[in-house]
C-alpha atoms as a PDB file:
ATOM      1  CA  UNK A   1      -1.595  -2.995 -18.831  1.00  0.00           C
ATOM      2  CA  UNK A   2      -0.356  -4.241 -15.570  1.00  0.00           C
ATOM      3  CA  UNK A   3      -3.081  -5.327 -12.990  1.00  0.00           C
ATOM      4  CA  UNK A   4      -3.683  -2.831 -10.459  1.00  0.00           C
ATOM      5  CA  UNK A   5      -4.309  -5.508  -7.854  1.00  0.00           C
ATOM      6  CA  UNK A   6      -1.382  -5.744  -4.816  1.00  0.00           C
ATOM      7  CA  UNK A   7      -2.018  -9.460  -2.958  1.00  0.00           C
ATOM      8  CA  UNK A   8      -0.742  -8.658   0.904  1.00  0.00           C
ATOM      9  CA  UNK A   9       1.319 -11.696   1.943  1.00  0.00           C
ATOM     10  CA  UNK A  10      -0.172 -11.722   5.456  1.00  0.00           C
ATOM     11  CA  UNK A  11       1.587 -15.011   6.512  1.00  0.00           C
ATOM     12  CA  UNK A  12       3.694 -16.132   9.394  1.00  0.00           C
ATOM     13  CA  UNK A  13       6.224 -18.188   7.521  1.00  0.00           C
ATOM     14  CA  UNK A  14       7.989 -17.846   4.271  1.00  0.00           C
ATOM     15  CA  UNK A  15       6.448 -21.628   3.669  1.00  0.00           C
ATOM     16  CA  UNK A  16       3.004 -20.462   3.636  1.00  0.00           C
ATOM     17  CA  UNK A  17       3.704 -17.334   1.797  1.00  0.00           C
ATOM     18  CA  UNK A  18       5.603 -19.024  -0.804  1.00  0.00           C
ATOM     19  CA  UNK A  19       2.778 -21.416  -1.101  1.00  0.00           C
ATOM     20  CA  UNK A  20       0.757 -19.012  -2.339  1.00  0.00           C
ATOM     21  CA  UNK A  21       3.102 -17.211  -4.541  1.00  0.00           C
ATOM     22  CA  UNK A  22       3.661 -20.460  -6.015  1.00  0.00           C
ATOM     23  CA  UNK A  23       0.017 -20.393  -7.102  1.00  0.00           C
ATOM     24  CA  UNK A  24      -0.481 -16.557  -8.538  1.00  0.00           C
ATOM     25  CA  UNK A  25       0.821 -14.802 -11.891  1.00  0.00           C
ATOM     26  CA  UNK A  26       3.083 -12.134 -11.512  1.00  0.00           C
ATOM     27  CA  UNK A  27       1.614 -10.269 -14.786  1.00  0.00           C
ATOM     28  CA  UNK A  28      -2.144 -10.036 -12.529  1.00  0.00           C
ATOM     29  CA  UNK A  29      -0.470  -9.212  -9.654  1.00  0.00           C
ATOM     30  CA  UNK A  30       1.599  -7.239  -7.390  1.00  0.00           C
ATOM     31  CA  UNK A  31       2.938  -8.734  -3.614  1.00  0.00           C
ATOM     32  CA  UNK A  32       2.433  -6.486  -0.132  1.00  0.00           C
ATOM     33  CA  UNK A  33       5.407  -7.925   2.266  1.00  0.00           C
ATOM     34  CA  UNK A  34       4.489  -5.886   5.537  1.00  0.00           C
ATOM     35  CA  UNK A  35       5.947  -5.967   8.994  1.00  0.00           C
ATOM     36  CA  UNK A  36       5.251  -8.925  10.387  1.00  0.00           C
ATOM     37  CA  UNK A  37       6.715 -10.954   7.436  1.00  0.00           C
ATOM     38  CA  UNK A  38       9.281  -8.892   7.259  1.00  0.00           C
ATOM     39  CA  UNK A  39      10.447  -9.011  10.434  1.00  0.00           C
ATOM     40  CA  UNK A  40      10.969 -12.463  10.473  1.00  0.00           C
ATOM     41  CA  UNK A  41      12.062 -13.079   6.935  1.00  0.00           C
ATOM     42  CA  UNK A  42      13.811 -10.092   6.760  1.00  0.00           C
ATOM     43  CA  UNK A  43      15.172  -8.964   2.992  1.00  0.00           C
ATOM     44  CA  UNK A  44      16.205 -11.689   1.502  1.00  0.00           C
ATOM     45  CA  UNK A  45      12.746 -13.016   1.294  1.00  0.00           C
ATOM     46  CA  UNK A  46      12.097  -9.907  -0.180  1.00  0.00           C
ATOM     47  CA  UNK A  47      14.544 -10.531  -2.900  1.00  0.00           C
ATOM     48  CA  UNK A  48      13.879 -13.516  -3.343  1.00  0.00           C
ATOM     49  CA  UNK A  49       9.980 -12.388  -4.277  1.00  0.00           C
ATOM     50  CA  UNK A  50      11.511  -9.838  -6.841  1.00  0.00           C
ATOM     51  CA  UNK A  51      13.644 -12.597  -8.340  1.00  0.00           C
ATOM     52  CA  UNK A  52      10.712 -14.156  -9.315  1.00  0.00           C
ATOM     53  CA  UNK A  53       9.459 -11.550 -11.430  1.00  0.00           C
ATOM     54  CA  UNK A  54       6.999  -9.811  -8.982  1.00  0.00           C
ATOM     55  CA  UNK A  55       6.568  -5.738  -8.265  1.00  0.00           C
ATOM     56  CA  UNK A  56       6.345  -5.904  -4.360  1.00  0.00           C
ATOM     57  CA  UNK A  57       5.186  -3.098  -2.063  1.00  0.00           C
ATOM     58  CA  UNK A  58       7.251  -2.813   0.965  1.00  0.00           C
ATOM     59  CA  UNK A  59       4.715  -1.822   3.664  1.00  0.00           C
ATOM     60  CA  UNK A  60       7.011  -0.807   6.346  1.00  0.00           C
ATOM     61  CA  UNK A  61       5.036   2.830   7.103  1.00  0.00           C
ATOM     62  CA  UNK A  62       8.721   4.668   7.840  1.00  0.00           C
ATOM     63  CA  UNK A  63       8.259   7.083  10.878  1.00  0.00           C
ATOM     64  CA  UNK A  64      11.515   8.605  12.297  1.00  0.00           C
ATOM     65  CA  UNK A  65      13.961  11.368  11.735  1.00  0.00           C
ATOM     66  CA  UNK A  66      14.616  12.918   8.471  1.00  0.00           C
ATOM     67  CA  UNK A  67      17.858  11.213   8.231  1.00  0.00           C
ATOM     68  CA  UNK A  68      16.838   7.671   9.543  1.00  0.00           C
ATOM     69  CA  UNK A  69      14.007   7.670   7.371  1.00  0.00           C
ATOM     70  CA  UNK A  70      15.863   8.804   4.157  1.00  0.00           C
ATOM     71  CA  UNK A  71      18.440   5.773   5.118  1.00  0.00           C
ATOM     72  CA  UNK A  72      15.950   3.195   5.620  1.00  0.00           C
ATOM     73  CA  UNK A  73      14.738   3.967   2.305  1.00  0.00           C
ATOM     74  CA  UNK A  74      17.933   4.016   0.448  1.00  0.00           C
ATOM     75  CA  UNK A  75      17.966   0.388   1.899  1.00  0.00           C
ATOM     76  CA  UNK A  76      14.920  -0.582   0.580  1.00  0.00           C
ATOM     77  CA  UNK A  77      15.261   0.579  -2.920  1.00  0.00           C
ATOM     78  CA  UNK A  78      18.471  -1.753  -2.702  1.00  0.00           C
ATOM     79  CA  UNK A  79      16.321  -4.893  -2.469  1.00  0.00           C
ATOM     80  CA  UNK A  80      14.807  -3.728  -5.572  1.00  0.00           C
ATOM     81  CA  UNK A  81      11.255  -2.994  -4.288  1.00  0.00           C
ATOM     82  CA  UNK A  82       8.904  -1.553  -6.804  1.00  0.00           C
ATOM     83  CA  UNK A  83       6.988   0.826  -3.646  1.00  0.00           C
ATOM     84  CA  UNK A  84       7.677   1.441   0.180  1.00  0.00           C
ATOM     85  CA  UNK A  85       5.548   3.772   2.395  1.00  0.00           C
ATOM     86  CA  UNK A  86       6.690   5.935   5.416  1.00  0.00           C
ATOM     87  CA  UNK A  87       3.942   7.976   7.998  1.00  0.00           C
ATOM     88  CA  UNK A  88       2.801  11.593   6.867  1.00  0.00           C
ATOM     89  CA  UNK A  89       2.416  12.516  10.151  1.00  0.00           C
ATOM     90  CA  UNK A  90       6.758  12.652  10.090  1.00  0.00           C
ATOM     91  CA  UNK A  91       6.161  15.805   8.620  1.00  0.00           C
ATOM     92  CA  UNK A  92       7.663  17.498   5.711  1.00  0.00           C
ATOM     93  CA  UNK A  93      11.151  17.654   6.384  1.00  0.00           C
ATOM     94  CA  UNK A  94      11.153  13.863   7.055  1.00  0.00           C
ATOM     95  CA  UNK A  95       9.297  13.191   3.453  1.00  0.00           C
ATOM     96  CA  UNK A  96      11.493  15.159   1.185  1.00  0.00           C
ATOM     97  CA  UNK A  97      14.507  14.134   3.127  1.00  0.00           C
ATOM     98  CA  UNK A  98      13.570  10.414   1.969  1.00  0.00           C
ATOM     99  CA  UNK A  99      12.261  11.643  -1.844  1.00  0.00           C
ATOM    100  CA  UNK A 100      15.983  13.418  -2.504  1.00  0.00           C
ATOM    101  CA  UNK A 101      17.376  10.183  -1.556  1.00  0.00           C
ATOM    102  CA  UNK A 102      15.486   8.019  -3.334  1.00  0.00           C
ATOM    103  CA  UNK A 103      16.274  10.513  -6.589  1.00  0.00           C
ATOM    104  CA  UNK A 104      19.931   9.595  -6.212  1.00  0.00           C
ATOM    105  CA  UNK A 105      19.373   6.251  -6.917  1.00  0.00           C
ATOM    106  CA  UNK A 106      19.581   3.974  -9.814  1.00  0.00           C
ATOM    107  CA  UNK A 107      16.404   2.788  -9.314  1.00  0.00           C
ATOM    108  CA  UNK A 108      13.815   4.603  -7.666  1.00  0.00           C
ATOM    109  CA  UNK A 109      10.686   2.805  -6.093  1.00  0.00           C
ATOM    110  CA  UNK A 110       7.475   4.501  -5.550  1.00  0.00           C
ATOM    111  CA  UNK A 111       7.581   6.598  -2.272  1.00  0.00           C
ATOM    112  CA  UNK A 112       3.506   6.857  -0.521  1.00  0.00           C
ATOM    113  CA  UNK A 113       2.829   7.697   2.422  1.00  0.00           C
ATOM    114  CA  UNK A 114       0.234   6.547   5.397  1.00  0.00           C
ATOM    115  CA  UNK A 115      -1.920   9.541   6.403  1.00  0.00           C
ATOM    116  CA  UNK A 116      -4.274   7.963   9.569  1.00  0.00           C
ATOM    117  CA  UNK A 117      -4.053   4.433  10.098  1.00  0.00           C
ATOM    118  CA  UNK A 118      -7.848   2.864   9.859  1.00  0.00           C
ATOM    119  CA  UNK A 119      -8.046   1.962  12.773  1.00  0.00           C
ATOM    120  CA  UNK A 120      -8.304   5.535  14.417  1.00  0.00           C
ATOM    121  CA  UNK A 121     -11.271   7.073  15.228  1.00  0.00           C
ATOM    122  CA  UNK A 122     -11.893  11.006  15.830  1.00  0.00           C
ATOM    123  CA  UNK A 123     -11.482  10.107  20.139  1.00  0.00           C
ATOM    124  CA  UNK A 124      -8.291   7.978  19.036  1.00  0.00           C
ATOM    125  CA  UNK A 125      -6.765  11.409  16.791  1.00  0.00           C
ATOM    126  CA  UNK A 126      -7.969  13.653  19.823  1.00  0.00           C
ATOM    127  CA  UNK A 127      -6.254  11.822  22.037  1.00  0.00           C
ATOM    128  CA  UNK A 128      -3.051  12.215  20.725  1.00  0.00           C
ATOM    129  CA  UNK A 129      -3.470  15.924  19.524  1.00  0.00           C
ATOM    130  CA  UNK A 130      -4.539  15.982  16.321  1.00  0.00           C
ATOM    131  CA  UNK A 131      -8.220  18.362  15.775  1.00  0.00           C
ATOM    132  CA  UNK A 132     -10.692  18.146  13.771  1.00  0.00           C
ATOM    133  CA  UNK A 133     -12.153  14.518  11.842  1.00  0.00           C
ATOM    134  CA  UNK A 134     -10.096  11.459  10.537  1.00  0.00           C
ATOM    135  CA  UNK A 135     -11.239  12.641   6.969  1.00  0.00           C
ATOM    136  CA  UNK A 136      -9.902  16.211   7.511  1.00  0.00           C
ATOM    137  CA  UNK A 137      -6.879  15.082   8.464  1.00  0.00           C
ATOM    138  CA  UNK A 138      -6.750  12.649   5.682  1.00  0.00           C
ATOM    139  CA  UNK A 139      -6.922  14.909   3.569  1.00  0.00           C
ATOM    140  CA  UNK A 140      -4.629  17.574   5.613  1.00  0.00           C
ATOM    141  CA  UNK A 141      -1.887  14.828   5.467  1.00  0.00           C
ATOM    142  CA  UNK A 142      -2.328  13.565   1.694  1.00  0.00           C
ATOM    143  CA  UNK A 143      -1.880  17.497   0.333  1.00  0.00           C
ATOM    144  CA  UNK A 144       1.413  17.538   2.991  1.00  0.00           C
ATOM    145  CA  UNK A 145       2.557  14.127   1.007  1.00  0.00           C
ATOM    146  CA  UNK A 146       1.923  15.615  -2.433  1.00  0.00           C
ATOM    147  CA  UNK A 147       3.331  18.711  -1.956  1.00  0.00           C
ATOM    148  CA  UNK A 148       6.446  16.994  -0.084  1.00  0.00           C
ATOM    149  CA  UNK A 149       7.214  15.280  -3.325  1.00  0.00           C
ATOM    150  CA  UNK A 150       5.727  11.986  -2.905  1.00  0.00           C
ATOM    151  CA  UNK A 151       4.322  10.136  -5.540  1.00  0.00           C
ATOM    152  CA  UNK A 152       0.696   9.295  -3.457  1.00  0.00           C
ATOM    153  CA  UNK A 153      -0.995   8.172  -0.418  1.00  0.00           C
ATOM    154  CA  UNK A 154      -2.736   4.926   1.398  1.00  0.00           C
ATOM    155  CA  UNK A 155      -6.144   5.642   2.132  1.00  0.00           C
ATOM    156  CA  UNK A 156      -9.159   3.768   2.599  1.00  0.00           C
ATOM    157  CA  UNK A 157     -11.591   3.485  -0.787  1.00  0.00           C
ATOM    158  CA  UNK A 158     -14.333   5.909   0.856  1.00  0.00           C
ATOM    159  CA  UNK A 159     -11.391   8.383   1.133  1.00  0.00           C
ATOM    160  CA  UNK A 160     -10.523   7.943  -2.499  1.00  0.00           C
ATOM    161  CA  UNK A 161     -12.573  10.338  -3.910  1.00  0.00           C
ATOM    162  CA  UNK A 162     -12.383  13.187  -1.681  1.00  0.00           C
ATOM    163  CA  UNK A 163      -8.798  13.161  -2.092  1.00  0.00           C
ATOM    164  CA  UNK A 164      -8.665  12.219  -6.088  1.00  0.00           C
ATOM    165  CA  UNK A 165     -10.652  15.648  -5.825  1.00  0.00           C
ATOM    166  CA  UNK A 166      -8.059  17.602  -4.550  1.00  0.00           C
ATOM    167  CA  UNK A 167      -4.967  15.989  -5.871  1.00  0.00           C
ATOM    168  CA  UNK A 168      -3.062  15.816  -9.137  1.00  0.00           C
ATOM    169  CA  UNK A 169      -3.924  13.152 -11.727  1.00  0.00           C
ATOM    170  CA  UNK A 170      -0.901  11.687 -11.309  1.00  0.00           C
ATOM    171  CA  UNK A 171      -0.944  11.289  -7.822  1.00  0.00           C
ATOM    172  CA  UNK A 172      -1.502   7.731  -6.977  1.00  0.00           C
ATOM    173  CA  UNK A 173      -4.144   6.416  -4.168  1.00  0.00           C
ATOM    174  CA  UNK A 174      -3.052   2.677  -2.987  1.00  0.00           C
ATOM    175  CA  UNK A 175      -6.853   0.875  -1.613  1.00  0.00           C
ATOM    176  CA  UNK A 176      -7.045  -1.455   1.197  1.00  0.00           C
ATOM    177  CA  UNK A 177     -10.746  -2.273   2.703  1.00  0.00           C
ATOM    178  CA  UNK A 178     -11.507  -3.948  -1.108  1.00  0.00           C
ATOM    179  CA  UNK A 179     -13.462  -7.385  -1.224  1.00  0.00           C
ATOM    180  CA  UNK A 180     -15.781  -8.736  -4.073  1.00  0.00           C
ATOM    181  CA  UNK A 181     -19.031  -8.476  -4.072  1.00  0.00           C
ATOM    182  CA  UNK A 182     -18.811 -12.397  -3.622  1.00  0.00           C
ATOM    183  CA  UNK A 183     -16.434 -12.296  -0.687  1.00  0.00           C
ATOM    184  CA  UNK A 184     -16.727 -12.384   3.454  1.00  0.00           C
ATOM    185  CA  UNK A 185     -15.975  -9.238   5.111  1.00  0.00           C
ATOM    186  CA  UNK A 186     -14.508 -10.724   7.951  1.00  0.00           C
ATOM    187  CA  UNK A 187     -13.005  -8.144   9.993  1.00  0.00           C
ATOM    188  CA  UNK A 188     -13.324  -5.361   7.451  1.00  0.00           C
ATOM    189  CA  UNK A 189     -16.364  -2.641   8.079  1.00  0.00           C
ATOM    190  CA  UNK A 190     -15.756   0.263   5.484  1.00  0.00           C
ATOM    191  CA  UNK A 191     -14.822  -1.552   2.305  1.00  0.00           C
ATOM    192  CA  UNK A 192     -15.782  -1.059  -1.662  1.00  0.00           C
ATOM    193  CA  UNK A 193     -15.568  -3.799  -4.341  1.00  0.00           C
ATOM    194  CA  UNK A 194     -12.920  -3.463  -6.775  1.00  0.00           C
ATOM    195  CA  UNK A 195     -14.555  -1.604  -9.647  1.00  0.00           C
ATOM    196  CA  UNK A 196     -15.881   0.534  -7.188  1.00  0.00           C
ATOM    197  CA  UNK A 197     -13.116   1.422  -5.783  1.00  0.00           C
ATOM    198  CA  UNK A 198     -10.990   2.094  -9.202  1.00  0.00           C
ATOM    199  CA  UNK A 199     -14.383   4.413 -10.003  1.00  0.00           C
ATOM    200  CA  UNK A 200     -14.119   6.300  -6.916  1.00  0.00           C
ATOM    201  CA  UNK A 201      -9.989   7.023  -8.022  1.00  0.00           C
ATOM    202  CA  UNK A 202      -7.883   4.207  -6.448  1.00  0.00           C
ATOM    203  CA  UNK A 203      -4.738   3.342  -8.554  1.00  0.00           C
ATOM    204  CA  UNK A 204      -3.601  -0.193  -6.625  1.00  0.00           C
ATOM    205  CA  UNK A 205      -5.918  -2.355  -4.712  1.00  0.00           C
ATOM    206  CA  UNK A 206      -4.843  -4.376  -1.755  1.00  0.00           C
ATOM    207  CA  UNK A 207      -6.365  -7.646  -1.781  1.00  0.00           C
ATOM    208  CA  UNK A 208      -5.737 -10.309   0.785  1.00  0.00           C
ATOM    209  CA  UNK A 209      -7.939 -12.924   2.050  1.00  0.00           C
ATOM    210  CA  UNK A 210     -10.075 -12.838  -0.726  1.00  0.00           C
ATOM    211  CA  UNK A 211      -7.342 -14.246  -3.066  1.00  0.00           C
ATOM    212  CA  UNK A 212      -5.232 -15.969  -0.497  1.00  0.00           C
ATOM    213  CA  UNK A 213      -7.763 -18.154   1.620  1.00  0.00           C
ATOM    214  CA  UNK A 214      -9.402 -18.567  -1.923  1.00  0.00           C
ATOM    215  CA  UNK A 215      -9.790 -22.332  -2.875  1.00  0.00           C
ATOM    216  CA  UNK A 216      -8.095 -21.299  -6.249  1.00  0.00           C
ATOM    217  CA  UNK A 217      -6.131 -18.298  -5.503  1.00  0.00           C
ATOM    218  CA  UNK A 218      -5.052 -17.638  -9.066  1.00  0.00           C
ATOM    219  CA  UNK A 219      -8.864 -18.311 -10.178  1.00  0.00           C
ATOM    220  CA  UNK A 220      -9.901 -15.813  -7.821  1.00  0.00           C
ATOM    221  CA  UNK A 221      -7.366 -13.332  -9.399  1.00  0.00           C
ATOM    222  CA  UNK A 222      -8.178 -13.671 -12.543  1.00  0.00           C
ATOM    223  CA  UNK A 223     -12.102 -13.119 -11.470  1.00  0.00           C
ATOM    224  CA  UNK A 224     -11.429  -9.990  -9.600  1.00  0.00           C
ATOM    225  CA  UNK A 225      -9.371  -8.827 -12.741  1.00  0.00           C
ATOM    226  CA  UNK A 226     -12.510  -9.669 -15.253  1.00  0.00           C
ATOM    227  CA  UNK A 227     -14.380  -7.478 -12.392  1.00  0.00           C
ATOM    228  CA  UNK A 228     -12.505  -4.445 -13.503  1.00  0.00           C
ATOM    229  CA  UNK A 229     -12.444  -5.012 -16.959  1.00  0.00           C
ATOM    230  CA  UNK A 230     -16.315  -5.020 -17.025  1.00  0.00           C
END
């Protein structure tokens, strides 16, 4: 069984990116290349990271028209990405335009979508029109993904089981906000440990400074991994 564990690849260079890759094991371990990496790498870094044998997650969080969206997506399935995300908040239209073209394709990467970025609070949704709490709207926005045809949703791990609750099994919940027990928080507030989080209904964990400002990143891998399997 493949790990469930994505590593986010939160660098500034490819140098220090690759550094780590160098160090992990692509059967523990899925990559997260998101924007900042990816805007100055651009795809062939991406490639290259599938060439070596990784599944990576291309956190780009897609939020235009129908048609720009669906084309962007096309594009990334062409790198050979095994998961890209776009924003529910595009709407409907905008979601199944990029799942029908995605289902054209030869290979077809796992479409999620973002519902309301962490770092929005219920004055921050207000403000730009949106009523009620960040968890209702969470969950609004996750049964708009699922019934758009998408295969799941990014959500924080205290979200996971509301959502898990309403939600096919097969509907897949991707977990940032997850440190060991062991590790700082630094910046993060609402956060699980891994085996809580896979008990509350995540699918994939993101994992990132807990694995890649680890002394041994790979040893830190393999410990979070032994974390689930107990």
């Amino acid at each position: 069984m493949t790990s469930p564990v994505i590593v986010a690849l939160d660098f500034p260079n490819q140098a220090q990116a690759l550094a780590l890759v160098d160090q992990l094991d692509a059967s523990l371990c899925r990559l997260k290349v998101g924007k900042e990496l990816f805007t100055r790498l651009g795809p062939d870094f991406v490639e290259k990271l599938v060439g070596r044998g990784f599944d990576v997650f291309l956190d780009l969080k897609f939020h235009d028209i129908p048609n720009t969206v669906a084309a962007a997506c096309d594009a990334a399935a062409d790198l050979g990405v095994w998961m890209m995300n776009v924003h529910a908040s595009g709407g409907r239209k905008m979601m199944e335009a990029a799942r029908e073209r995605l289902a054209g394709k030869s290979h077809q990467p796992k479409l999620i979508a973002v519902t309301i970025l962490t770092s929005l609070g219920e004055s921050d949704i207000q403000e730009i029109g949106f009523s009620g709490t960040p968890g209702e709207n969470v969950l609004r926005l996750a049964a708009l993904a699922e019934s758009s045809g998408l295969d799941g949703v990014v959500c924080s791990p205290l979200e996971a089981a509301a959502i898990r609750e309403q939600a096919s099994k097969d509907f897949l919940l991707v977990t940032p906000g997850v440190r060991p027990a062991t590790a700082s928080l630094d910046d993060q507030k609402r956060v699980m440990t891994p085996a809580d989080a896979m008990a509350a209904g995540s699918n994939y964990l993101v994992i990132g400074r807990p694995v890649t400002a680890a002394e041994d990143p790979l040893q830190a891998l393999r410990d979070i991994t032994a974390s689930l399997k107990e």
